[in-house]
C-alpha atoms as a PDB file:
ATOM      1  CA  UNK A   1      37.154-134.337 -18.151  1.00  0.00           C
ATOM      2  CA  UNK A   2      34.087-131.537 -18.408  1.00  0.00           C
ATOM      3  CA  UNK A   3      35.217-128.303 -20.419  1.00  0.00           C
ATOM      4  CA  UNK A   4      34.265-125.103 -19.329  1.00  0.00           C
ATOM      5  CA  UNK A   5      33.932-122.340 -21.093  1.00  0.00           C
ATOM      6  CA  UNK A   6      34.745-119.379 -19.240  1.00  0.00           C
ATOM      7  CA  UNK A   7      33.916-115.985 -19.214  1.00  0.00           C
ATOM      8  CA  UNK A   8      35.048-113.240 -16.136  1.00  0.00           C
ATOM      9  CA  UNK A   9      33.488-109.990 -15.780  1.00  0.00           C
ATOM     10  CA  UNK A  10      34.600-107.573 -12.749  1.00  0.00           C
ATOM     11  CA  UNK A  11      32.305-107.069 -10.078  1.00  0.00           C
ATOM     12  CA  UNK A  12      29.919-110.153 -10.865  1.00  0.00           C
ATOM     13  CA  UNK A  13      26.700-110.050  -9.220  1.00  0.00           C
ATOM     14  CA  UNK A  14      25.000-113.346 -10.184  1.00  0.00           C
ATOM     15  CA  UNK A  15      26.611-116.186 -11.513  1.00  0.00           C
ATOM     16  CA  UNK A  16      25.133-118.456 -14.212  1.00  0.00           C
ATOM     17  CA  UNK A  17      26.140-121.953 -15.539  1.00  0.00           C
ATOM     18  CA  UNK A  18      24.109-123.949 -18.351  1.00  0.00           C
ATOM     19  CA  UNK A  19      25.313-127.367 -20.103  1.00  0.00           C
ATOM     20  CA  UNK A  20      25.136-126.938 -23.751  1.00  0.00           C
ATOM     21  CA  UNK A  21      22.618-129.750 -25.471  1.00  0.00           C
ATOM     22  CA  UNK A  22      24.307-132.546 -26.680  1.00  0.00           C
ATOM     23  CA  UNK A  23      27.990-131.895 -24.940  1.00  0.00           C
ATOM     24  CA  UNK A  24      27.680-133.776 -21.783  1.00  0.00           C
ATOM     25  CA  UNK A  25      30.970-132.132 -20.551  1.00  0.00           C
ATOM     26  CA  UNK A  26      31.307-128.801 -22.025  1.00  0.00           C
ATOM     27  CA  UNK A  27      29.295-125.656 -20.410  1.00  0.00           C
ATOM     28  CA  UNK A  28      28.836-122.013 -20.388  1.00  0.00           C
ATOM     29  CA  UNK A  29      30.069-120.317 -16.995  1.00  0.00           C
ATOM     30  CA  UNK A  30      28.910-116.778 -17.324  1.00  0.00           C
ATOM     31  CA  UNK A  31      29.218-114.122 -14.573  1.00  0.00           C
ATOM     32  CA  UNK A  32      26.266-111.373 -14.738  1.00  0.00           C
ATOM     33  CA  UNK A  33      26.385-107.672 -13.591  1.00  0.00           C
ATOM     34  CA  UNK A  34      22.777-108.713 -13.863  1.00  0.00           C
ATOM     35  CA  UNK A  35      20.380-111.339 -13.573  1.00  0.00           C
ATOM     36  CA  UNK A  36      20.486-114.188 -16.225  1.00  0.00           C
ATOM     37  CA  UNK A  37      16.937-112.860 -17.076  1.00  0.00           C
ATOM     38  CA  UNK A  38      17.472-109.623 -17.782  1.00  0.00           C
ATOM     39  CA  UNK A  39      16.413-107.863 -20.618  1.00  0.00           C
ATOM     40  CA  UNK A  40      19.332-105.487 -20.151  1.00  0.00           C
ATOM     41  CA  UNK A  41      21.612-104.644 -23.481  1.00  0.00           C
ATOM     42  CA  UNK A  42      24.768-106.315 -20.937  1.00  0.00           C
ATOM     43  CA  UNK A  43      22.681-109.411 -20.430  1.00  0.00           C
ATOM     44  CA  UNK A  44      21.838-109.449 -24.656  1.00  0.00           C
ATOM     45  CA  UNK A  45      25.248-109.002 -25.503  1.00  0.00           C
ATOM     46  CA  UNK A  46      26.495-111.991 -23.266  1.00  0.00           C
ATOM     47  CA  UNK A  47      23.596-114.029 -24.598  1.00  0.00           C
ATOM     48  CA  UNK A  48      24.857-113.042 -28.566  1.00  0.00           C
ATOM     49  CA  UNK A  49      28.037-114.184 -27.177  1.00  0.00           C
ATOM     50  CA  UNK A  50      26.756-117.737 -25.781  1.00  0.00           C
ATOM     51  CA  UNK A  51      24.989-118.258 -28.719  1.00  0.00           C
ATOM     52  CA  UNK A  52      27.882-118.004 -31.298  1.00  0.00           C
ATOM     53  CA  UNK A  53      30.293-119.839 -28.936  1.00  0.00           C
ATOM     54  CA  UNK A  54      27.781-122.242 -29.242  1.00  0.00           C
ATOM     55  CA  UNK A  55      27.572-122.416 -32.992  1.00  0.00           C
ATOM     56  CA  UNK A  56      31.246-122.621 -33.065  1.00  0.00           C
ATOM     57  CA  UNK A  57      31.112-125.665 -30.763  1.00  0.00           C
ATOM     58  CA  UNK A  58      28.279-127.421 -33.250  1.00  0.00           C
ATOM     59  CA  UNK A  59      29.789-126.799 -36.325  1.00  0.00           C
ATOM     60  CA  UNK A  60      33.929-126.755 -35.808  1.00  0.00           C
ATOM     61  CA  UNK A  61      34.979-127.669 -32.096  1.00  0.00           C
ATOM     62  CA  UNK A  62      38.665-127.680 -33.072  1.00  0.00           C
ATOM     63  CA  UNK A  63      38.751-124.503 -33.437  1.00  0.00           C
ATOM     64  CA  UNK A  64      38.171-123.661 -29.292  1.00  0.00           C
ATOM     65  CA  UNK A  65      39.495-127.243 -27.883  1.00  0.00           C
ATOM     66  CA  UNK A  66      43.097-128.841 -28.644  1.00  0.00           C
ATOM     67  CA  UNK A  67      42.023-132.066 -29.666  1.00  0.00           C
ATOM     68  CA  UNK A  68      44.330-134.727 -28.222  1.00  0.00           C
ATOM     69  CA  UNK A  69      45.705-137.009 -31.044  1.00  0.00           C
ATOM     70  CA  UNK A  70      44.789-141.186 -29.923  1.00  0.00           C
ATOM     71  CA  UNK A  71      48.117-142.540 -28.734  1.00  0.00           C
ATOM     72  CA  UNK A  72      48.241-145.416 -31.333  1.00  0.00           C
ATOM     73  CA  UNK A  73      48.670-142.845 -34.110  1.00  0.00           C
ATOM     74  CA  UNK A  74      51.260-140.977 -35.539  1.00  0.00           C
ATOM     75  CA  UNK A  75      50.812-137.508 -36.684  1.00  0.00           C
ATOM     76  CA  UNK A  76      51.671-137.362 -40.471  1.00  0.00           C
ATOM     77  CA  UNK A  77      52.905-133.654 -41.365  1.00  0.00           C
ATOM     78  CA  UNK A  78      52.051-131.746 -45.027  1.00  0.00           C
ATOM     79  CA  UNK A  79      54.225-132.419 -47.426  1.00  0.00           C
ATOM     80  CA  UNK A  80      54.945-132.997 -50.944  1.00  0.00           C
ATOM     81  CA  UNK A  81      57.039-136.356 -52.371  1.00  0.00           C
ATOM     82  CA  UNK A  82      57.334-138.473 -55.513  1.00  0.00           C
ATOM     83  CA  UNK A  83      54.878-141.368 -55.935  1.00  0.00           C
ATOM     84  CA  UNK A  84      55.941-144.370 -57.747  1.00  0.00           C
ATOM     85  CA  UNK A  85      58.815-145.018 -59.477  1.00  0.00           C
ATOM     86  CA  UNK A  86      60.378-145.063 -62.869  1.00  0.00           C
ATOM     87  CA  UNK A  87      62.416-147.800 -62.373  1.00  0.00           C
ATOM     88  CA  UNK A  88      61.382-151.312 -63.030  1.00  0.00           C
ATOM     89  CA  UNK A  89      60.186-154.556 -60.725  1.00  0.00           C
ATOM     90  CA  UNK A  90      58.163-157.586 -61.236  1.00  0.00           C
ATOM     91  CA  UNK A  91      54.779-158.906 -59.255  1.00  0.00           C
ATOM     92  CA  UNK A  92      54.197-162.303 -58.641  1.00  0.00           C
ATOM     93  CA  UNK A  93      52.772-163.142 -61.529  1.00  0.00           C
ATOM     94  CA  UNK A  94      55.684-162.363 -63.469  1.00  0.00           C
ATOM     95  CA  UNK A  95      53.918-159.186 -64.745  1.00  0.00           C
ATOM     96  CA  UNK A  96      56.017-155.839 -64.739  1.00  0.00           C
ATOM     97  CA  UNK A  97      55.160-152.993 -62.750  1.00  0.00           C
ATOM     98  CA  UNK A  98      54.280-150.551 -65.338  1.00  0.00           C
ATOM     99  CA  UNK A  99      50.698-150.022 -62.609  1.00  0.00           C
ATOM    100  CA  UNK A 100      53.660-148.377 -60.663  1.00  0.00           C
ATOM    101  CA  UNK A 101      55.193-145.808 -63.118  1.00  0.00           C
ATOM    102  CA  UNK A 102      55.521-142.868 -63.865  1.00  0.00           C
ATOM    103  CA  UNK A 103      56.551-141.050 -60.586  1.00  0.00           C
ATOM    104  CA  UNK A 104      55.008-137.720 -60.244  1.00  0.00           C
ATOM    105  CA  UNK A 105      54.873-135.023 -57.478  1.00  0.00           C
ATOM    106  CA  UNK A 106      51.711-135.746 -55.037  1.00  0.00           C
ATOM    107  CA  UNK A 107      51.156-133.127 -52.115  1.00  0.00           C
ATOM    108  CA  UNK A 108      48.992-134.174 -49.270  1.00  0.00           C
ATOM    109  CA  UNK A 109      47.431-132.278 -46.630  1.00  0.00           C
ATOM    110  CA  UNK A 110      48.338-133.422 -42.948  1.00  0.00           C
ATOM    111  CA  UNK A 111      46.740-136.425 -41.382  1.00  0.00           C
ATOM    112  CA  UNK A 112      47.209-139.017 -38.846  1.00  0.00           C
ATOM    113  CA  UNK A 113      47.673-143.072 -39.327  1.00  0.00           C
ATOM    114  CA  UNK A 114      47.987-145.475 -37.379  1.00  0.00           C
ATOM    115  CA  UNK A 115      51.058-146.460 -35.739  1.00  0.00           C
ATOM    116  CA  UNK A 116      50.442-150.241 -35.876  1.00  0.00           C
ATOM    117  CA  UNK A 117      48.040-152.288 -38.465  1.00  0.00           C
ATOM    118  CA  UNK A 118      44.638-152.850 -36.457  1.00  0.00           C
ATOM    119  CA  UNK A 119      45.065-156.006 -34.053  1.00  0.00           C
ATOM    120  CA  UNK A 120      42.641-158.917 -34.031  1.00  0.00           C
ATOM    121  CA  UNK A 121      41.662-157.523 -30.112  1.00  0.00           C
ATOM    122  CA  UNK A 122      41.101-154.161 -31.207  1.00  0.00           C
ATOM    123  CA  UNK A 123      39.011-156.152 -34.418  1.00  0.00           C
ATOM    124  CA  UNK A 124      36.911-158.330 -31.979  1.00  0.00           C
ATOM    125  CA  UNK A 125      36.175-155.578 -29.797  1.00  0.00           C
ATOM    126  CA  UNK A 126      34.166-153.824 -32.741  1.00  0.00           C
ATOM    127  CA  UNK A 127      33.593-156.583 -35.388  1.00  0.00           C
ATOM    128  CA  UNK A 128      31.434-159.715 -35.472  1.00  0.00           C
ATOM    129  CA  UNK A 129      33.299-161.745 -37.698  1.00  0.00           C
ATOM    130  CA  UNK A 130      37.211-162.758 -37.993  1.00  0.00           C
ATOM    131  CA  UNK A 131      38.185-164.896 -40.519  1.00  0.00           C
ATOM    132  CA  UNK A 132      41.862-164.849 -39.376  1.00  0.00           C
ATOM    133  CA  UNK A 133      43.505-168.411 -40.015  1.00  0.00           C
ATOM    134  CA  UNK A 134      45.472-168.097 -37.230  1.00  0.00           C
ATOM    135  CA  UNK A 135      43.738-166.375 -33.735  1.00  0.00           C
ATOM    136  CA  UNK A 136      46.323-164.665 -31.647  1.00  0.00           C
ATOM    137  CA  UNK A 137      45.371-161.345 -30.119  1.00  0.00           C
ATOM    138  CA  UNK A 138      48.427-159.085 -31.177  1.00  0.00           C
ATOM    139  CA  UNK A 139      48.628-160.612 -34.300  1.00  0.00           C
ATOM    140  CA  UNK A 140      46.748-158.403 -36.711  1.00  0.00           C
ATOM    141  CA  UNK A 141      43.433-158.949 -38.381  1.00  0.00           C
ATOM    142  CA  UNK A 142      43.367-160.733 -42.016  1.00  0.00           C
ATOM    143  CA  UNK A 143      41.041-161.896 -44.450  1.00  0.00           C
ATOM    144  CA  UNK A 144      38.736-158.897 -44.451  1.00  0.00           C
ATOM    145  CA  UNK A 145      36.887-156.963 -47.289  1.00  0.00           C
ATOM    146  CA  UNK A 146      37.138-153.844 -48.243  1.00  0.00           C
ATOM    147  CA  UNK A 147      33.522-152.949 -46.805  1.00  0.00           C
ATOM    148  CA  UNK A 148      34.570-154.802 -43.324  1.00  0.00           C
ATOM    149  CA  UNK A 149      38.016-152.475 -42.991  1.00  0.00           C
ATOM    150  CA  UNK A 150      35.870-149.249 -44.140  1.00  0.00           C
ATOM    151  CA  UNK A 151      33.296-150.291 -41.775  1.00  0.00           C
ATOM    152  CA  UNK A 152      35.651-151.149 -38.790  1.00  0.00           C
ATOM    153  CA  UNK A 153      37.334-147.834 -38.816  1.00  0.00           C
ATOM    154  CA  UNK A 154      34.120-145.854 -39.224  1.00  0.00           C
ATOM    155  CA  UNK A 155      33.016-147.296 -36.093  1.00  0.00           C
ATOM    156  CA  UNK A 156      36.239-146.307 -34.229  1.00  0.00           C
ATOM    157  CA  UNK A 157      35.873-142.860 -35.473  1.00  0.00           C
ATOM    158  CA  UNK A 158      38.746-143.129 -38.074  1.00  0.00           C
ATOM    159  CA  UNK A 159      38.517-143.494 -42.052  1.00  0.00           C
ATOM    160  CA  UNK A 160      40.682-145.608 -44.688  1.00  0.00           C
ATOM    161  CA  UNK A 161      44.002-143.679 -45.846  1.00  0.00           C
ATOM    162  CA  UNK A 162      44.399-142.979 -49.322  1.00  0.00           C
ATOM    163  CA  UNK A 163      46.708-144.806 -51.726  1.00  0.00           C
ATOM    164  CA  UNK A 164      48.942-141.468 -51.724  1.00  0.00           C
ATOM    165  CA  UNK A 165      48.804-141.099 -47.910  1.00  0.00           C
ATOM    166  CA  UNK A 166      49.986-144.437 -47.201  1.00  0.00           C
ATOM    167  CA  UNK A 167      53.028-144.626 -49.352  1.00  0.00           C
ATOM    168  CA  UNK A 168      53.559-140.894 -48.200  1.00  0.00           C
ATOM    169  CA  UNK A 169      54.026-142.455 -44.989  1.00  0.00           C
ATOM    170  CA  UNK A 170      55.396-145.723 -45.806  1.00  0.00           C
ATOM    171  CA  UNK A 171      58.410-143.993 -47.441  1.00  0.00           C
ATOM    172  CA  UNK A 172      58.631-141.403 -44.507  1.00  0.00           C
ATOM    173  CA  UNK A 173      60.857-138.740 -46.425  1.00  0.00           C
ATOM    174  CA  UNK A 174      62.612-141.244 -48.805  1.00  0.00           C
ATOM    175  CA  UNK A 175      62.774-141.982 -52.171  1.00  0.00           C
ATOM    176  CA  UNK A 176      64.072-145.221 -52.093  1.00  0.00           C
ATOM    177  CA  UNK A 177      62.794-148.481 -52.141  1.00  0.00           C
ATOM    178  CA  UNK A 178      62.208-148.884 -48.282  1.00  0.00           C
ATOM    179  CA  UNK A 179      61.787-146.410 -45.977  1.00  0.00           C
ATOM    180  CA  UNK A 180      65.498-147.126 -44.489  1.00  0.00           C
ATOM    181  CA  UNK A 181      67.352-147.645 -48.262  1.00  0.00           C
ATOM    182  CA  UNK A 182      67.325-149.641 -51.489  1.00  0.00           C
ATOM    183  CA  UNK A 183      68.319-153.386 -49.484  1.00  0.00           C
ATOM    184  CA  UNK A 184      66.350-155.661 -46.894  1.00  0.00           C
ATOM    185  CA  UNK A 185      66.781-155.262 -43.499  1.00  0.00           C
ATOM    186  CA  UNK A 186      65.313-158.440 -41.380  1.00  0.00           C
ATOM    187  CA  UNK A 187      65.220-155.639 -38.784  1.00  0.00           C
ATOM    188  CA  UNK A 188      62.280-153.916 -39.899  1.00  0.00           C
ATOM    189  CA  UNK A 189      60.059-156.115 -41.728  1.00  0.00           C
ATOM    190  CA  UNK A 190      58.227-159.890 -41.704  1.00  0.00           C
ATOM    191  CA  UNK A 191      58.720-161.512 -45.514  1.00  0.00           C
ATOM    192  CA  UNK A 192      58.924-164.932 -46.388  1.00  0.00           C
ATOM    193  CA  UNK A 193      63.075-164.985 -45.875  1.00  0.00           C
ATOM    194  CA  UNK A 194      62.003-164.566 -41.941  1.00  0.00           C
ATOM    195  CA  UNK A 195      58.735-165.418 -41.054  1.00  0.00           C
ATOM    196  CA  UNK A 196      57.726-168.774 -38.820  1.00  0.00           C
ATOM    197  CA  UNK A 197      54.876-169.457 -41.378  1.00  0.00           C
ATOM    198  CA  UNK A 198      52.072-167.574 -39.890  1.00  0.00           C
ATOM    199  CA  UNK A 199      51.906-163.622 -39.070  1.00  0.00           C
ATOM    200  CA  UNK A 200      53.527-161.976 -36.459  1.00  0.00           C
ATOM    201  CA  UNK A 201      52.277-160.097 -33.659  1.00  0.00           C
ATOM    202  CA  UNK A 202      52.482-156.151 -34.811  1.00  0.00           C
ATOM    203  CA  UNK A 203      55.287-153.623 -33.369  1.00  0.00           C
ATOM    204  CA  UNK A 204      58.135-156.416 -33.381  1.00  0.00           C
ATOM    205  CA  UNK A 205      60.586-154.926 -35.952  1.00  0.00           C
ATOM    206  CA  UNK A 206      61.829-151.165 -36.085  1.00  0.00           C
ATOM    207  CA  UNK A 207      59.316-148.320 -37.124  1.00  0.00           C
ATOM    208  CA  UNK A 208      60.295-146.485 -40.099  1.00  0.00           C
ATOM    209  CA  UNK A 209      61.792-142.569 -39.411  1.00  0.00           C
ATOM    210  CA  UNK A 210      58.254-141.494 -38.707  1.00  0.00           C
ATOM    211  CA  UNK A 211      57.147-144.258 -36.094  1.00  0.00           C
ATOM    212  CA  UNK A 212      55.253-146.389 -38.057  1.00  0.00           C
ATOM    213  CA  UNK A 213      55.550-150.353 -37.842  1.00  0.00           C
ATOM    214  CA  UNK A 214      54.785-152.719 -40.488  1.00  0.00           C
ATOM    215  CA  UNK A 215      54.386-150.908 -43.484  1.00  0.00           C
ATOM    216  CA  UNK A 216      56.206-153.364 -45.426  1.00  0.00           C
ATOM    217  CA  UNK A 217      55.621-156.981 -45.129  1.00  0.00           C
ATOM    218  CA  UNK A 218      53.043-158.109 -42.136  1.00  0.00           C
ATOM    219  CA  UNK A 219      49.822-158.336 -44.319  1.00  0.00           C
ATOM    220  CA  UNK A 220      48.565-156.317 -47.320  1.00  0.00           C
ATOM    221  CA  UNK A 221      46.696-153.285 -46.303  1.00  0.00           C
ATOM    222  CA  UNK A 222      43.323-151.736 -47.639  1.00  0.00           C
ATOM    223  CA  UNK A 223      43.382-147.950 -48.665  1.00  0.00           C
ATOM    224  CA  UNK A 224      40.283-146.135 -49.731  1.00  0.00           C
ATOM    225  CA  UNK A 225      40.955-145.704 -53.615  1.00  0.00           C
ATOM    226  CA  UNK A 226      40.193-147.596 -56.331  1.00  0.00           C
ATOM    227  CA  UNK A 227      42.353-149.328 -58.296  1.00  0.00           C
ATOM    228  CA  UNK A 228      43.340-147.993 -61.978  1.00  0.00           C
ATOM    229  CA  UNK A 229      46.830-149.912 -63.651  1.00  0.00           C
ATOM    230  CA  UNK A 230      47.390-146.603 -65.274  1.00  0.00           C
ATOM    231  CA  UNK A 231      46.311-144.289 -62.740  1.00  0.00           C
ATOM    232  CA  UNK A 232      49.411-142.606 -61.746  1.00  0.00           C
ATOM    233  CA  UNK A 233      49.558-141.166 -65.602  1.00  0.00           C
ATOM    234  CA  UNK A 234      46.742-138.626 -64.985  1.00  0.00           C
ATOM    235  CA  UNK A 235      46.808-138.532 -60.896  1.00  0.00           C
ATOM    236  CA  UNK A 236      46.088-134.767 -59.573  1.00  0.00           C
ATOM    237  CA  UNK A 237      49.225-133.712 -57.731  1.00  0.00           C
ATOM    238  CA  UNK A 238      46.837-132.138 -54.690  1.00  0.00           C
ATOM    239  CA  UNK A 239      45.508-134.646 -52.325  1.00  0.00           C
ATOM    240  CA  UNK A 240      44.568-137.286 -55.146  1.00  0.00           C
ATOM    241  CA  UNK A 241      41.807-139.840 -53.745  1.00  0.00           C
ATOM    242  CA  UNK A 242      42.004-142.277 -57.050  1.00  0.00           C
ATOM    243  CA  UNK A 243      39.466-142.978 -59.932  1.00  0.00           C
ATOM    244  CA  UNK A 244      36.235-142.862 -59.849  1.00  0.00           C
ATOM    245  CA  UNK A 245      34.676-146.663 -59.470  1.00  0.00           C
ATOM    246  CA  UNK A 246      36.727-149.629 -60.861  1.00  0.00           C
ATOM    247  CA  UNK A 247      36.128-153.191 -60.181  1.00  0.00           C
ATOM    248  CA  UNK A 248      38.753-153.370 -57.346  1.00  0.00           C
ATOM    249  CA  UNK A 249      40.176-151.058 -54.650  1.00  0.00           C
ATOM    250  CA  UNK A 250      43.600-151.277 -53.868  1.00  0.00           C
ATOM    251  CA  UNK A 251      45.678-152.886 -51.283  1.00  0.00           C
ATOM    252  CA  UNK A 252      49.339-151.984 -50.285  1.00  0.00           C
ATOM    253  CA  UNK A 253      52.293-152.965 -48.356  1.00  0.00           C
ATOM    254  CA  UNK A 254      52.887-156.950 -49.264  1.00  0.00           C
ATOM    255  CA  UNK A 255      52.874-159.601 -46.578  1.00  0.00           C
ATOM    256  CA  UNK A 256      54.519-161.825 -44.646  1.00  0.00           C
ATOM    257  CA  UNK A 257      54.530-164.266 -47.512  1.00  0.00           C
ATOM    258  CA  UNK A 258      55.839-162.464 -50.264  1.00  0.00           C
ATOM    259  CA  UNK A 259      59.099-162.909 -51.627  1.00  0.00           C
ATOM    260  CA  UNK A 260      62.092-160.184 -51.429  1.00  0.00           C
ATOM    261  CA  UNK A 261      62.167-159.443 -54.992  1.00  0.00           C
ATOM    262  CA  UNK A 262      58.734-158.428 -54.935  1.00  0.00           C
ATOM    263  CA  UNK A 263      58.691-156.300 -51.395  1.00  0.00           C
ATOM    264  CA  UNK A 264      58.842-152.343 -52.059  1.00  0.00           C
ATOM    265  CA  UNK A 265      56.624-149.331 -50.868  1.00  0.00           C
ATOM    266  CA  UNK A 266      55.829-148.952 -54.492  1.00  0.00           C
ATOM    267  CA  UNK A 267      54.127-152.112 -54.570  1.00  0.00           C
ATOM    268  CA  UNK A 268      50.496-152.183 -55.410  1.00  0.00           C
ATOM    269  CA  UNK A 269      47.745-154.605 -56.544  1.00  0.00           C
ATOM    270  CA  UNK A 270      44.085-155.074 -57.134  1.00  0.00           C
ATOM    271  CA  UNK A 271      42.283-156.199 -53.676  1.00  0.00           C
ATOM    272  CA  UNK A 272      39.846-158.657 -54.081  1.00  0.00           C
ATOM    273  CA  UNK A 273      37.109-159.279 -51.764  1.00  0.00           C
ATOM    274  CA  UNK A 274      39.721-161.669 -49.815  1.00  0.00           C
ATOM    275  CA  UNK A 275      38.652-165.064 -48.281  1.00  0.00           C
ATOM    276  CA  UNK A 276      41.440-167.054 -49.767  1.00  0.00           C
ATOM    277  CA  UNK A 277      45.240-167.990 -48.440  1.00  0.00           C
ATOM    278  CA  UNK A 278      46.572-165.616 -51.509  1.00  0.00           C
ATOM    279  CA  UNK A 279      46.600-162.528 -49.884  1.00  0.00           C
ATOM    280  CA  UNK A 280      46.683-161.957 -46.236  1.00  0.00           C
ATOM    281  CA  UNK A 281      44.343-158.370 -45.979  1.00  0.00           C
ATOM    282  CA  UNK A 282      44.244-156.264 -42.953  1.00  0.00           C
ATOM    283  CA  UNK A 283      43.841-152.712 -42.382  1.00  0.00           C
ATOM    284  CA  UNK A 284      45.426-149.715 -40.463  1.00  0.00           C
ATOM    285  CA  UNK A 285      43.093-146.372 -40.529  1.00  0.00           C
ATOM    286  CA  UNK A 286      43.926-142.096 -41.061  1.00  0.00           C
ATOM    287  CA  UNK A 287      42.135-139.997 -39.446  1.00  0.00           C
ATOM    288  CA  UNK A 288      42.085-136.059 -40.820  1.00  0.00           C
ATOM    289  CA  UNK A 289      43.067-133.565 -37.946  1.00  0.00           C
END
């Protein structure tokens, strides 16, 4: 589709159209009382006007186009919401989840996600590696780094969500321990109590209230932060992006192996760089509006 910019003046006597550098299919459609070459104050004044349209175009296109949101992502609105929890769980390992406590008010600007975790065809079409123990196209990617998921959505135009954005939208307005209540529900998520010993293909439960699939159990996800165990105690309520470097960034959502005591939105461990059976990695990417 070629945008054009257009510009009517009454009683046009020349009509002039230029591309503008570097937007194949946006130009400037101008209609002249005079010639496109005139030194006339009209034909200065529509030139001052091209030339800040064009700056405007350079430096903050949004602001003259309605960018269409990408259909496999769900628009995530501003809001504010309690991170964490207060109340107590275990990990795997037997070890409490103190890494989880306290909850405290985050507020996050709006962003998009998306809607399923990034398949293994949308992986191969962009990535020249997958480690995936099992190869099925709609099953989703796993076994990647943190620098392979950062990578993979930077080339697809999209970025890593934050810790706080993805349990923003992994709890999708509620304050319990799944997005639909406090209980499982073998409707909306793969854990070891229903899965056929390998992952599933993505979208086959219910989305959570805001149309997201998978946010709990499928395979861990990477976010962009690092990860801190005591974090939460000094987080910034406003848009917090985590510490500064650590040893580990953080994954979230458990997998299709973990175990129902140990599956919550809340839940959140160290990623390592992942080529091992213990976690199943994958990714899903944000992208700011």
């Amino acid at each position: 589709m070629s945008y054009i910019i257009y510009r009517p003046i009454p009683l046009n006597l020349y009509t002039y159209s230029r591309q503008i550098p570097g937007w194949s299919d946006v130009y400037l459609l101008s209609h002249y009382l005079t010639s496109p070459f005139s030194t006339s104050t009209i034909h200065q004044m529509k030139n001052a006007t091209s030339i800040i349209i064009l700056i405007v175009l350079l430096f903050s296109p949004h602001s003259l186009f309605a960018v269409e949101m990408p259909s496999d992502m769900v628009q995530i609105k501003a809001g504010c919401f309690l991170m964490g929890t207060n109340d107590s769980y275990i990990y795997e390992d037997d070890e409490d989840n103190a890494r989880e406590k306290p909850a405290h008010k985050v507020c996050l600007s709006a962003f998009h996600l998306d809607r399923y975790e990034v398949t293994q065809r949308k992986w191969d079409a962009v990535m020249n590696i997958n480690r995936s123990v099992f190869h099925r196209p709609e099953q989703p990617i796993t076994h990647i780094d943190w620098n392979e998921a950062h990578q993979y959505c930077k080339s697809v135009g999209k970025r890593l969500p934050t810790e706080a954005e993805w349990e923003y939208a992994a709890r999708a307005g509620k304050q319990t321990r799944f997005s639909w209540g406090n209980e499982i529900d073998d409707d909306y998520l793969w854990y070891a109590g229903n899965s056929s010993r390998e992952p599933a293909d993505v979208g086959k439960k219910k989305p959570n209230a805001w149309g997201l699939y998978d946010m709990v159990g499928g395979v861990w996800e990477w976010v962009g932060d690092w990860f801190s165990p005591n974090y939460y105690e000094q987080s910034p309520t406003k848009n917090p992006k985590g510490p500064t470097q650590k040893s580990f960034r953080v994954i979230r959502g458990n997998s299709w192996m973990s175990e129902e005591q140990h599956l919550r939105v809340m839940a959140r461990q160290p990623g390592m760089s992942d080529q091992t059976l213990s976690y199943w990695v994958g990714v899903r990417c944000a992208l700011s509006p």
